[in-house]
N, C-alpha and C. Protein backbone atom coordinates (compact mmCIF):
# COMPACT_ATOMS: atom_id res chain seq x y z
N UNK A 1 110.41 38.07 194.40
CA UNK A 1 111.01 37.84 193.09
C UNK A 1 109.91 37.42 192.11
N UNK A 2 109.91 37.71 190.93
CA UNK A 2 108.77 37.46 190.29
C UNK A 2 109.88 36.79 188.66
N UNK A 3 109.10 35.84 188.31
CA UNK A 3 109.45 35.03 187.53
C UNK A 3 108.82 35.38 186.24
N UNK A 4 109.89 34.85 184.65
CA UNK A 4 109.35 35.38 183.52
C UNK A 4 108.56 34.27 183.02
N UNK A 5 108.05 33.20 183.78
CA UNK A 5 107.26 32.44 183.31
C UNK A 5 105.53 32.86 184.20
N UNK A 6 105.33 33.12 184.52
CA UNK A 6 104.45 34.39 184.97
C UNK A 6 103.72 34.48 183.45
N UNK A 7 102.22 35.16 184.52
CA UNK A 7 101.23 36.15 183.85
C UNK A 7 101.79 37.41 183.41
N UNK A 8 101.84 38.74 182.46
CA UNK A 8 102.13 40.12 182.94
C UNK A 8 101.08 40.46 183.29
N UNK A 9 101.13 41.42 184.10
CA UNK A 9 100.03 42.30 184.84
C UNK A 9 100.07 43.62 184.19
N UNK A 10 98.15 44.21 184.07
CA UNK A 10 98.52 45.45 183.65
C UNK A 10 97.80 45.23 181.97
N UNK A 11 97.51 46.38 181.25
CA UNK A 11 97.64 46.75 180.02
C UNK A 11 98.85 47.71 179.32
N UNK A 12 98.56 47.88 177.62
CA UNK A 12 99.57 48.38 177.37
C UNK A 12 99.58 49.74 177.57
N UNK A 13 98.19 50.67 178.02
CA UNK A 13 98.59 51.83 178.23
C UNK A 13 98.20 52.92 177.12
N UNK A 14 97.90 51.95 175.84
CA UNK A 14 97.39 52.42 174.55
C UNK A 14 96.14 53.35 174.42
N UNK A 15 95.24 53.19 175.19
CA UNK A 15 93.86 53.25 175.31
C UNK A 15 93.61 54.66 174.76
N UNK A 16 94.51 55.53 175.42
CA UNK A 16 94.32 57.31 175.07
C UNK A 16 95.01 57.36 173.71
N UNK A 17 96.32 56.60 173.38
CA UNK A 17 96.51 56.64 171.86
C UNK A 17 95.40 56.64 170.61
N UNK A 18 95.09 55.19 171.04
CA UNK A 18 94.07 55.24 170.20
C UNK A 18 92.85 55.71 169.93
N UNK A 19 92.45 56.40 171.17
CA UNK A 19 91.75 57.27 170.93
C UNK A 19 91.62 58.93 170.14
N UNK A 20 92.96 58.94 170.40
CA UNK A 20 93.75 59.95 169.68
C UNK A 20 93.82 60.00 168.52
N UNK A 21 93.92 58.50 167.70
CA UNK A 21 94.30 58.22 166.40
C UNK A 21 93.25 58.52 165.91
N UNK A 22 92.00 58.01 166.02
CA UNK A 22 90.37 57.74 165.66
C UNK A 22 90.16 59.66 165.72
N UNK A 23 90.38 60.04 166.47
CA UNK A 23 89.94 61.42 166.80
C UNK A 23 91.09 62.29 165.34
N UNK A 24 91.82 61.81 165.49
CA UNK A 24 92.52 62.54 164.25
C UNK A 24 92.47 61.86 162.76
N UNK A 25 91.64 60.80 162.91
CA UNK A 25 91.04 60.20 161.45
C UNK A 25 90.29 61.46 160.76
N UNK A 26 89.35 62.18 162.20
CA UNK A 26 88.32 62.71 161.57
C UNK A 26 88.43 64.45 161.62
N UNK A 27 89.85 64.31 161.90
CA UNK A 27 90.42 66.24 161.38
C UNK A 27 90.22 66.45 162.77
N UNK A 28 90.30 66.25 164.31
CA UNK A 28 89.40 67.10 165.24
C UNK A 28 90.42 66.55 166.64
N UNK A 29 90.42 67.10 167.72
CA UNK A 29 91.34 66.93 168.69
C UNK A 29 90.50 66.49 169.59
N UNK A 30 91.85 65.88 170.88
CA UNK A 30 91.26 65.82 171.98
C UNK A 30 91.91 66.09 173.27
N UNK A 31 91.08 66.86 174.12
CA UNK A 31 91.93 67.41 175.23
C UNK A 31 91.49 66.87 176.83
N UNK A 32 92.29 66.38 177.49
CA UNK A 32 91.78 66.60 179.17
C UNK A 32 92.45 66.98 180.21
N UNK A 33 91.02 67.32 181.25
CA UNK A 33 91.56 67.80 182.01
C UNK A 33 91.33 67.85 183.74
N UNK A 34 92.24 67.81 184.69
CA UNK A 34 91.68 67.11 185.88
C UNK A 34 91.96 67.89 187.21
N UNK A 35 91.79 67.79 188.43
CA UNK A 35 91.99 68.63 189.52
C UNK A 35 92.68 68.03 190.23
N UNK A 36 93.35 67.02 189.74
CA UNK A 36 94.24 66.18 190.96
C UNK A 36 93.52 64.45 191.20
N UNK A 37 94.65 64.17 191.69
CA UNK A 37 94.62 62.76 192.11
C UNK A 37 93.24 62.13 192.89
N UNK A 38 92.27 61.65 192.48
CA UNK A 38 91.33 61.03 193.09
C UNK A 38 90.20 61.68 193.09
N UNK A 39 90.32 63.33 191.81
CA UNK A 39 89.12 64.18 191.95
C UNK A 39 88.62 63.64 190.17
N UNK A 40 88.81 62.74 189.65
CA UNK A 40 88.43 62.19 187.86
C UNK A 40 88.75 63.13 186.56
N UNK A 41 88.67 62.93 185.90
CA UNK A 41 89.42 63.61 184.58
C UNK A 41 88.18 63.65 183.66
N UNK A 42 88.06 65.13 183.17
CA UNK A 42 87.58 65.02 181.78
C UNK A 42 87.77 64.81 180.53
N UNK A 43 87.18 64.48 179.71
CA UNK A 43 87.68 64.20 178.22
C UNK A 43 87.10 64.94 177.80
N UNK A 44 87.15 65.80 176.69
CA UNK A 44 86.70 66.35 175.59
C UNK A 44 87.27 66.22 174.18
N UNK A 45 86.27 65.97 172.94
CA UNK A 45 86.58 65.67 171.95
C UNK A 45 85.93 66.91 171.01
N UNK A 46 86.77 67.41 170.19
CA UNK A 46 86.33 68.06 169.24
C UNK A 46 86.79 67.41 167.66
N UNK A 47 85.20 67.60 167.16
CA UNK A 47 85.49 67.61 165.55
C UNK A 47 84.47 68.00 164.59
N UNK A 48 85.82 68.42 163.47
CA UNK A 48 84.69 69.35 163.05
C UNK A 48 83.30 68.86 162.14
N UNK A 49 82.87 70.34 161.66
CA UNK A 49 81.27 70.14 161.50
C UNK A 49 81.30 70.38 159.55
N UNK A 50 80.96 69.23 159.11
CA UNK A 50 80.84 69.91 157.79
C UNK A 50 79.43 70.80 157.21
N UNK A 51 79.70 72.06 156.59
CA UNK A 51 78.78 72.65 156.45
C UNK A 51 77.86 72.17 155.16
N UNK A 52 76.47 71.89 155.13
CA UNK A 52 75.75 71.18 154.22
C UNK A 52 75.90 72.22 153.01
N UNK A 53 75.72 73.66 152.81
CA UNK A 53 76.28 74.40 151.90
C UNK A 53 77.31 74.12 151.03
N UNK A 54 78.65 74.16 151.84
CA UNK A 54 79.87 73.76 151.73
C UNK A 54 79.91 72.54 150.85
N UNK A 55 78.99 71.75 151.47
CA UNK A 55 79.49 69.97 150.82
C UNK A 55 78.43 70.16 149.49
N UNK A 56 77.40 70.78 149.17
CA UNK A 56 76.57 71.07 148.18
C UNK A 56 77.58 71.97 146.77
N UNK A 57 78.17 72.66 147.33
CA UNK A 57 78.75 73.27 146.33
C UNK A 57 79.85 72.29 145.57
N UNK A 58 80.57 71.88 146.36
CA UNK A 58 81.94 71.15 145.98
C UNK A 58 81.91 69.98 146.63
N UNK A 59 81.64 69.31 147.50
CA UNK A 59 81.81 68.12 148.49
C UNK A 59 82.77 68.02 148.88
N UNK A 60 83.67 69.02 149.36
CA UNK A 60 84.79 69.17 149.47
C UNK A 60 84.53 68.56 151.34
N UNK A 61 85.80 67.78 151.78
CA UNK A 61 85.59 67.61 153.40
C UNK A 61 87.05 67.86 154.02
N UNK A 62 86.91 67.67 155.39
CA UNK A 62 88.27 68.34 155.66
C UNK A 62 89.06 66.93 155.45
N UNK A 63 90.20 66.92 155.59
CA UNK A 63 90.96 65.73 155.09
C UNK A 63 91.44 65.10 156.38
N UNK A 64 91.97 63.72 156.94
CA UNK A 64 92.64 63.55 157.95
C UNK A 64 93.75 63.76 157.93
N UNK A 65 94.69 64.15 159.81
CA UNK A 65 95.42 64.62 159.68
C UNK A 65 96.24 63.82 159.88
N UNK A 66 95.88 62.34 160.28
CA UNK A 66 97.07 61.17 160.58
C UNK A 66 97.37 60.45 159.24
N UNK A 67 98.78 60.60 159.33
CA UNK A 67 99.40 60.01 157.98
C UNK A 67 98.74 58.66 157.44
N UNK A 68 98.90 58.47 156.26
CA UNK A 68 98.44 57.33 155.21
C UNK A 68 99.96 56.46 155.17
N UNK A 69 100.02 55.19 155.43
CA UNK A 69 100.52 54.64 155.21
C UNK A 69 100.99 54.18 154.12
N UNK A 70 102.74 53.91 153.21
CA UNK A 70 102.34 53.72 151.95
C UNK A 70 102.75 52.34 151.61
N UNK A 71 102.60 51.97 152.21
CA UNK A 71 102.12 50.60 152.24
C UNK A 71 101.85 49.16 153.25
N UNK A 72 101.26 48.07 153.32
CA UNK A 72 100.37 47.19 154.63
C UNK A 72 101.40 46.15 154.20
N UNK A 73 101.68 45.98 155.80
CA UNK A 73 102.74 45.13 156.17
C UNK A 73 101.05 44.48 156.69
N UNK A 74 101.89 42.81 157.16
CA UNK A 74 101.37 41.57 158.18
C UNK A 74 102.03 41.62 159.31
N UNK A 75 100.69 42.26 160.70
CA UNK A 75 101.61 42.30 161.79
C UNK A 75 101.18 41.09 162.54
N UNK A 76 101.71 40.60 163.90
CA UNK A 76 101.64 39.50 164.73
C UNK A 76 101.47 40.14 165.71
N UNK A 77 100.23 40.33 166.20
CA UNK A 77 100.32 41.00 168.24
C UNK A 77 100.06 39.34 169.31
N UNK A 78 101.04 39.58 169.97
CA UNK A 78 100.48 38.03 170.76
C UNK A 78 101.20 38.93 172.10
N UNK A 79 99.79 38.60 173.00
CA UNK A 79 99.37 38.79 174.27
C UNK A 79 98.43 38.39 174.83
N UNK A 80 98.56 37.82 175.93
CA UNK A 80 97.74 36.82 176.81
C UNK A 80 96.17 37.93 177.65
N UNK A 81 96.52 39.31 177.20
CA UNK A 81 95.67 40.02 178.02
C UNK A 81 94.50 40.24 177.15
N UNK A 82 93.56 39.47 176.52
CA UNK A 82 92.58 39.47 175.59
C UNK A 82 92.65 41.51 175.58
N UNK A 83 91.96 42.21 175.91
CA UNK A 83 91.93 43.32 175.89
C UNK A 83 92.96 44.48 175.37
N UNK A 84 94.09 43.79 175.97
CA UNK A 84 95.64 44.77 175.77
C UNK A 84 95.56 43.97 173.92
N UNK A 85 95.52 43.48 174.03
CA UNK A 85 95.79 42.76 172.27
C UNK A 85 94.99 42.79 171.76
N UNK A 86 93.72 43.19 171.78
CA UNK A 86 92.69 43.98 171.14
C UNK A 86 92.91 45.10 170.69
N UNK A 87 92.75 45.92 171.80
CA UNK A 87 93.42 47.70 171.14
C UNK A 87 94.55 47.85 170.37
N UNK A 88 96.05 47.24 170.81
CA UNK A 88 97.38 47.07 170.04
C UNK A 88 96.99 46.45 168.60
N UNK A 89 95.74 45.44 168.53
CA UNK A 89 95.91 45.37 167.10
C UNK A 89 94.65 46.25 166.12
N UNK A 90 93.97 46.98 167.10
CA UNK A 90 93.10 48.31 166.53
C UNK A 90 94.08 49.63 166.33
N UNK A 91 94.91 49.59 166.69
CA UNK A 91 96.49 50.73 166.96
C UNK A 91 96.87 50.31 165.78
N UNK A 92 97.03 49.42 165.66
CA UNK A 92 98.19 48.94 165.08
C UNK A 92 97.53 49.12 163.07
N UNK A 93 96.27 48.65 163.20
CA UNK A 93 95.20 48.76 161.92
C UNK A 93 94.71 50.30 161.60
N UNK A 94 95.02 50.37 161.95
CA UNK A 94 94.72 52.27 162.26
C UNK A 94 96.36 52.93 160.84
N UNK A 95 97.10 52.08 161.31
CA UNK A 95 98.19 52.51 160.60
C UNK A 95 98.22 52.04 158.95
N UNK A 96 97.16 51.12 158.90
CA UNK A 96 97.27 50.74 157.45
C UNK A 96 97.74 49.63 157.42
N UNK A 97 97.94 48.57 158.53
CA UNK A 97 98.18 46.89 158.58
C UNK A 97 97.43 46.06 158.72
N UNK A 98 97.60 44.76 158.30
CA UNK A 98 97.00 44.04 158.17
C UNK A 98 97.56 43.23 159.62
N UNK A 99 96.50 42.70 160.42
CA UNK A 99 96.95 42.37 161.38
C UNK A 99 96.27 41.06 162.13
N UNK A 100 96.71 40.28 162.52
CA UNK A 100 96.86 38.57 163.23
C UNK A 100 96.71 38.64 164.72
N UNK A 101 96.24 38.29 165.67
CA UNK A 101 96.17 38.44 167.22
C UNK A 101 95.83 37.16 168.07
N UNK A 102 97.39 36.41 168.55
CA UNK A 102 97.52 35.41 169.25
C UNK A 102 97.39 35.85 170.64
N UNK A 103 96.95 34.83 171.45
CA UNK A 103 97.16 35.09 173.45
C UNK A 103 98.32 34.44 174.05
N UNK A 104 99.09 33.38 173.67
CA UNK A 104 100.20 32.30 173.95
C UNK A 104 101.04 32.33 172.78
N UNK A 105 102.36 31.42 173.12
CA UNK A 105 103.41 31.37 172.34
C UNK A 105 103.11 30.44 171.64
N UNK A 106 102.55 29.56 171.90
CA UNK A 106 101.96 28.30 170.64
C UNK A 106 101.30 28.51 170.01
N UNK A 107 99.76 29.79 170.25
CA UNK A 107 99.30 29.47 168.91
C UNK A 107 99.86 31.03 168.59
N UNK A 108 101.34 31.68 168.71
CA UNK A 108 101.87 32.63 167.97
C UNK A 108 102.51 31.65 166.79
N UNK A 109 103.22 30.63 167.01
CA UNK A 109 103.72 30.05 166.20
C UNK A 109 102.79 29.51 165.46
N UNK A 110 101.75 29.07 165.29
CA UNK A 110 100.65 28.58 164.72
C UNK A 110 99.83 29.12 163.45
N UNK A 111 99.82 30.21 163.76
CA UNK A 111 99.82 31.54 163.13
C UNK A 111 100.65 32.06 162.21
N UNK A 112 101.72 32.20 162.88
CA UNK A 112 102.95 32.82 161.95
C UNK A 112 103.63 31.45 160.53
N UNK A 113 103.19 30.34 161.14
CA UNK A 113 103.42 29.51 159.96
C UNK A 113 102.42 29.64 158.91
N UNK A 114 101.57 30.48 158.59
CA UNK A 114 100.69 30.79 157.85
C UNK A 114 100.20 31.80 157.13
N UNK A 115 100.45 32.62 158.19
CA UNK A 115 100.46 34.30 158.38
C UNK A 115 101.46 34.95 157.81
N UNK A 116 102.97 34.33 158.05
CA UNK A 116 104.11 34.86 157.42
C UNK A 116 104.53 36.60 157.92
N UNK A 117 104.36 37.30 159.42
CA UNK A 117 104.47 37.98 159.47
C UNK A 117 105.84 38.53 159.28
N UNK A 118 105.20 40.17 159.00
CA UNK A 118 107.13 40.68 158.57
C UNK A 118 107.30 41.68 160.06
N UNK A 119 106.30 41.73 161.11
CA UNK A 119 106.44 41.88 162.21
C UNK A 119 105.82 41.27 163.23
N UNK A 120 106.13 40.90 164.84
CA UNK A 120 105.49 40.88 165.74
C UNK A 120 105.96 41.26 167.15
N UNK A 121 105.06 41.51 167.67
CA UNK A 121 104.80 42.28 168.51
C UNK A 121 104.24 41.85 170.08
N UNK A 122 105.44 41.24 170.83
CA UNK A 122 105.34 39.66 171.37
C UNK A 122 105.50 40.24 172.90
N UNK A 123 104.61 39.33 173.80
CA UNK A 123 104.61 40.12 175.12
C UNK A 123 105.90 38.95 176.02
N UNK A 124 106.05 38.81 177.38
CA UNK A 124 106.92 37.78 177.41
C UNK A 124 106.32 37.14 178.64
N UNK A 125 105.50 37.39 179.45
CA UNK A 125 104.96 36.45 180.51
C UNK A 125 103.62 36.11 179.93
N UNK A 126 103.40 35.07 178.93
CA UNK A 126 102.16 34.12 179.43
C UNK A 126 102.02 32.54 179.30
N UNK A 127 101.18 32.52 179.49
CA UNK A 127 100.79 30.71 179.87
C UNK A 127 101.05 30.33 178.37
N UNK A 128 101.75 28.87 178.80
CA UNK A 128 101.76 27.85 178.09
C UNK A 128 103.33 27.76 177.45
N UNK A 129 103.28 29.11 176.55
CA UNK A 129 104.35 29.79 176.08
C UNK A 129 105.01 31.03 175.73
N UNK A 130 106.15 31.09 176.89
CA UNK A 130 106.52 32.59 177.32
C UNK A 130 106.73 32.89 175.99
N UNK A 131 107.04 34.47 175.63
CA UNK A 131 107.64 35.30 174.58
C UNK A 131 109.28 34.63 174.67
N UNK A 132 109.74 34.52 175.43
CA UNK A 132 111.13 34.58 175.06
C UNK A 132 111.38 32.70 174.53
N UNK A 133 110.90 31.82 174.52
CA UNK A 133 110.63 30.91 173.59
C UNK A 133 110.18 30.81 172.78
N UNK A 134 108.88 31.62 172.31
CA UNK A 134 108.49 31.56 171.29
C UNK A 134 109.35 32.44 170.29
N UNK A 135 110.10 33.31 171.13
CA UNK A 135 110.98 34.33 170.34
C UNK A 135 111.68 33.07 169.26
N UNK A 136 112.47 32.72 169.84
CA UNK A 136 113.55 31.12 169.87
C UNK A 136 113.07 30.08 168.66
N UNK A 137 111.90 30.25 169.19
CA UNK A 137 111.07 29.19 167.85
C UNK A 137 110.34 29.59 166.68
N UNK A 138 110.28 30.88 166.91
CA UNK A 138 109.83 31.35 165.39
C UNK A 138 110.93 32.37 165.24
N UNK A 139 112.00 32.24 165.25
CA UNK A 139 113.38 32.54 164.32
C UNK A 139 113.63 30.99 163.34
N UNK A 140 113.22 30.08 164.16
CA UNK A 140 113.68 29.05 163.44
C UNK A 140 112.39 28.02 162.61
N UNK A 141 112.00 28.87 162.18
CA UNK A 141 110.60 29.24 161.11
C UNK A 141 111.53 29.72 159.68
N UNK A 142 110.87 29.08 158.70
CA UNK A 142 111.77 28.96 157.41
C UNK A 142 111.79 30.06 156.68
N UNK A 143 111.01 31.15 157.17
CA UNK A 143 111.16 32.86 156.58
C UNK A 143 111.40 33.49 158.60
N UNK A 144 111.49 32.62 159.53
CA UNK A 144 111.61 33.48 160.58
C UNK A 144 113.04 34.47 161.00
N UNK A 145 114.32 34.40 159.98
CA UNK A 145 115.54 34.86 160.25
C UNK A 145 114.64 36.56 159.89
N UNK A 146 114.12 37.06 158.83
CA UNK A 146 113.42 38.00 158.05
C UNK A 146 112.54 38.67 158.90
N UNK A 147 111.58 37.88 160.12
CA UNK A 147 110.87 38.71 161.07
C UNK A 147 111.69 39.60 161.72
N UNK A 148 110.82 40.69 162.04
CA UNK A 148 111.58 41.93 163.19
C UNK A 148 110.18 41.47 164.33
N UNK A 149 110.91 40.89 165.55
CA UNK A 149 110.75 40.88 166.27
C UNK A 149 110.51 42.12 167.59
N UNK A 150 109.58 42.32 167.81
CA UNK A 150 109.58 43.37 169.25
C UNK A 150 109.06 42.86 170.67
N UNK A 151 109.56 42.75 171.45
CA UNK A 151 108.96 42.52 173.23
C UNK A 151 108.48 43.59 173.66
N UNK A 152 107.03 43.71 173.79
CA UNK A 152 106.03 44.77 174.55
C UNK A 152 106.03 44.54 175.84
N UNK A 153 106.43 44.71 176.81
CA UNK A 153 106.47 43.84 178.09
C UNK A 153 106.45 44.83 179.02
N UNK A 154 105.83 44.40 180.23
CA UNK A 154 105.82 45.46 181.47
C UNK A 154 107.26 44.92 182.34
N UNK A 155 107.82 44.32 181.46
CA UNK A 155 109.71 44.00 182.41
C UNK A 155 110.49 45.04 181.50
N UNK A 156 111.30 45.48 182.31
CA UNK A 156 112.09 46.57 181.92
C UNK A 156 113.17 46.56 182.21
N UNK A 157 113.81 45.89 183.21
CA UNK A 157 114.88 46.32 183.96
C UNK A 157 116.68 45.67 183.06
N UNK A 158 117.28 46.00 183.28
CA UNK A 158 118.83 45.64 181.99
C UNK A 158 118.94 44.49 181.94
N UNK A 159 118.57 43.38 182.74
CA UNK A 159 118.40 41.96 182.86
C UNK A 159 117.56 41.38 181.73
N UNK A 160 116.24 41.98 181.92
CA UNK A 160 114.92 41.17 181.07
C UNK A 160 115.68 42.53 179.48
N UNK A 161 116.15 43.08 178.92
CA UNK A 161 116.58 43.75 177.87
C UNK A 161 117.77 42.20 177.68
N UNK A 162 118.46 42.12 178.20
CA UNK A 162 119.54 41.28 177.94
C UNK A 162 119.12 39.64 177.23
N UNK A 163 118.08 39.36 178.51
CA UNK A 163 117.35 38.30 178.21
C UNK A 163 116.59 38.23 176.67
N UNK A 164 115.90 39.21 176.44
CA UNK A 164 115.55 39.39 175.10
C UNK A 164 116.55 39.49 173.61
N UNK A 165 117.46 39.82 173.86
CA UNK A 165 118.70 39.62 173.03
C UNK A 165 118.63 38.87 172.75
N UNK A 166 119.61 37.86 173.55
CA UNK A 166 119.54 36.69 173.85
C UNK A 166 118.54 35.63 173.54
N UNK A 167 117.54 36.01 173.31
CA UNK A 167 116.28 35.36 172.65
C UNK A 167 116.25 35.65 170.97
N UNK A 168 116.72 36.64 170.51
CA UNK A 168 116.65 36.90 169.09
C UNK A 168 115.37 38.04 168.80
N UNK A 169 115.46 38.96 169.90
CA UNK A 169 114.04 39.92 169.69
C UNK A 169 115.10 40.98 168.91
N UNK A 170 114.36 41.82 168.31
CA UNK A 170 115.16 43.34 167.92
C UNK A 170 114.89 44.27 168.44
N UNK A 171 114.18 44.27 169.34
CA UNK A 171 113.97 45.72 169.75
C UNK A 171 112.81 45.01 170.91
N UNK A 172 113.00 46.09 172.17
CA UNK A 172 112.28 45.76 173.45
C UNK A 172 111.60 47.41 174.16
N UNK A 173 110.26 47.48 174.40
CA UNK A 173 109.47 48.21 174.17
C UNK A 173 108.67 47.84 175.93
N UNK A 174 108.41 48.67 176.22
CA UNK A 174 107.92 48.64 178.02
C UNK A 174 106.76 49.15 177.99
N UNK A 175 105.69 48.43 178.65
CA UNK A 175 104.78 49.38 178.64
C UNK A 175 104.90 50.01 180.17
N UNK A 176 103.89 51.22 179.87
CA UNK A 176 102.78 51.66 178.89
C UNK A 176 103.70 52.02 177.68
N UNK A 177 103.56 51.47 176.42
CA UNK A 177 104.90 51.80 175.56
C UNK A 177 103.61 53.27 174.98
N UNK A 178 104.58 54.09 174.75
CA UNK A 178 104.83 54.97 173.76
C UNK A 178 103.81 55.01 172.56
N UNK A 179 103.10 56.12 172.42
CA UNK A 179 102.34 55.91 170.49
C UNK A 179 103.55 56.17 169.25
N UNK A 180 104.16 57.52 170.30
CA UNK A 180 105.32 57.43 169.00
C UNK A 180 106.23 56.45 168.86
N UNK A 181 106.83 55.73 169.87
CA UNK A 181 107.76 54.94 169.76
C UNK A 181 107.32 53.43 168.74
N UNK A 182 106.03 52.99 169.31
CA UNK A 182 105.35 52.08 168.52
C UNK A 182 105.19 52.47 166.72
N UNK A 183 104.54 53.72 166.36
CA UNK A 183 104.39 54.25 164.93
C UNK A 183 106.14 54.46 164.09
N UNK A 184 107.40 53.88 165.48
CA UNK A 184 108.46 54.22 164.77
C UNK A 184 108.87 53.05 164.42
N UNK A 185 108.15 51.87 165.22
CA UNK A 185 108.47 50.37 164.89
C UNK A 185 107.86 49.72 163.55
N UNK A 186 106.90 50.35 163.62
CA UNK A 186 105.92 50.05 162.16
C UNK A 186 106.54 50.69 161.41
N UNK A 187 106.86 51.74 161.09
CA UNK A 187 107.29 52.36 159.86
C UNK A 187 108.92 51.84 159.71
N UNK A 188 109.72 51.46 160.82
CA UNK A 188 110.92 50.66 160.64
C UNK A 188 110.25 49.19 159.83
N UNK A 189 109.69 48.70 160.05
CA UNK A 189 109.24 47.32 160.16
C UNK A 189 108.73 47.72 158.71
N UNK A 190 108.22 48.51 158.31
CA UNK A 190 106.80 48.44 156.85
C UNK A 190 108.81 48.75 155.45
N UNK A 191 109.41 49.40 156.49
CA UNK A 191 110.61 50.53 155.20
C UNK A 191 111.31 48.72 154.88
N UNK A 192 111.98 48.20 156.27
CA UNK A 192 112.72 47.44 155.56
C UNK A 192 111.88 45.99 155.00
N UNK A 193 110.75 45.75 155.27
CA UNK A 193 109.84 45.07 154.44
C UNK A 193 110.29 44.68 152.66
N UNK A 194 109.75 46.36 152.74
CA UNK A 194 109.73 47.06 151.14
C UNK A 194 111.23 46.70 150.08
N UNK A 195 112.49 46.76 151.31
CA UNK A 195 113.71 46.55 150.71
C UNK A 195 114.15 45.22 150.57
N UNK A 196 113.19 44.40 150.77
CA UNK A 196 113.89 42.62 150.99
C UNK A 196 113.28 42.54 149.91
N UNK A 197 114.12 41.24 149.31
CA UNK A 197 114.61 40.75 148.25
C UNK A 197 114.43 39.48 148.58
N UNK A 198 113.84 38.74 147.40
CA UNK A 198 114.23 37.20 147.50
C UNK A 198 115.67 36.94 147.67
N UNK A 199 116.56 37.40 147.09
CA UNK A 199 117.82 37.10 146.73
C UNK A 199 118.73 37.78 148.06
N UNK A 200 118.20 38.02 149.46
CA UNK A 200 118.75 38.75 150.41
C UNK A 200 119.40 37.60 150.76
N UNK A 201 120.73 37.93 151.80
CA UNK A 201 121.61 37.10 152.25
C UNK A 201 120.56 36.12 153.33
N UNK A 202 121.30 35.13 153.44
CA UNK A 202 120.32 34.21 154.50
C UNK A 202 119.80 34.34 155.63
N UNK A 203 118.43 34.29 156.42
CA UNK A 203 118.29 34.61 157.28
C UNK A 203 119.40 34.35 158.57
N UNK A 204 119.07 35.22 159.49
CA UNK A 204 120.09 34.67 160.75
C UNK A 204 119.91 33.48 161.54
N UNK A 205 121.06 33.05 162.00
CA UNK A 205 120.62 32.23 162.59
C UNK A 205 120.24 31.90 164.00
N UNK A 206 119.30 31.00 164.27
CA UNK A 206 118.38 31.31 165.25
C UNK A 206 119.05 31.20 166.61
N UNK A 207 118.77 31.88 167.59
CA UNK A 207 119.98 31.64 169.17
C UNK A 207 119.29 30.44 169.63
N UNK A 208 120.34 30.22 170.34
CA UNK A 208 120.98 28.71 171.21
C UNK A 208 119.22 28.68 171.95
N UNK A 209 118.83 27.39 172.26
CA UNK A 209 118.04 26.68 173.29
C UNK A 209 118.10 27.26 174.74
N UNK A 210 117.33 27.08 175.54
CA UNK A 210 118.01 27.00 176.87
C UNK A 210 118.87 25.58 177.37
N UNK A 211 119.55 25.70 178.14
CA UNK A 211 120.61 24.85 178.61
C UNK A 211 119.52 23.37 178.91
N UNK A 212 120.02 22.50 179.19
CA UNK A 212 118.93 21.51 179.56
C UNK A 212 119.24 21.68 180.92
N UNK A 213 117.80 21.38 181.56
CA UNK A 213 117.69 21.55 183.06
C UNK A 213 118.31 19.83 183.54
């Protein structure tokens, strides 16, 4: 049995995304390819070549093909895996955000009282302070009803989804999560940003404590 007060094990899985992203900054693809299990994989990157002619006449260059963001949200990545929360918030800056990167649930809250994010992006097993408390405690942060909350987590199963509810997350995300699924959270997260209003109805209110032991 493995407990949600636990380490997670593992990264998010991102690594080829973002490599992907960077590779399509610069107009040019990337492909691999392998012979099976335990024989290694190649990478190949193509991109293109601007012709010095070409750029002499007009300076014309090829353009990138990954969308422009139209406008930079403040994101929150908090994960205890120094590395996994490195790349997620190079992923994540790639999109045109401005972005914050905690390892624990304390100094997520630490942060976010300052930071004011309008997303984060919260793992749920690490030291000190799990995700699903800190979920709990930064709802009840004086702009925290307004955060969109997400759980990146290598727990998956209808239990730890439930549990997150129950915590006040909006949305729960597994790794190795998804590039598209992630670029659909940001652009959810950046649209209803854009539509809040000082004058919006009151934030929600924050879910119940745990029971006292």
């Amino acid at each position: 049995m493995r407990s949600h007060q636990g380490r997670s094990q593992g990264g998010l899985g991102i690594g080829l995304a973002l490599v992907a992203s960077l590779v399509a900054l610069h107009g040019g693809r990337i492909e691999v390819r392998s012979e099976g299990a335990g024989r290694g994989s190649v990478f190949r990157v193509r991109l293109p070549l601007l012709e010095a002619s070409a750029a002499g006449l007009d300076g014309r260059r090829s353009r990138p093909s990954a969308p422009i963001p139209t406008r930079a949200d403040r994101v929150l990545v908090v994960d205890d895996n120094v590395d996994s929360a490195a790349s997620l918030a190079a992923l994540v800056q790639l999109h045109g955000h401005q972005v914050q990167v905690a390892h624990d649930g304390l100094q997520a809250l630490e942060i976010a009282q300052h930071f004011d994010p309008s997303l984060v992006l919260l793992d749920l097993g690490m030291p000190r302070m799990d995700g699903l408390e800190a979920a709990r405690r930064l709802r009840r942060l004086p702009r925290g009803g307004d955060m969109k909350i997400v759980a990146l987590t290598g727990w998956g199963q209808p239990s730890d989804r439930e549990r997150t509810r129950a915590a006040g997350f909006d949305a729960h995300l597994v790794k190795p999560v998804d590039a598209g699924a992630l670029a659909a959270v940001l652009a959810a997260a950046a649209e209803e940003s854009s539509i809040r209003s000082p004058r919006e109805a009151a934030p929600r209110s924050a879910p119940p404590g745990p029971p006292p032991g």
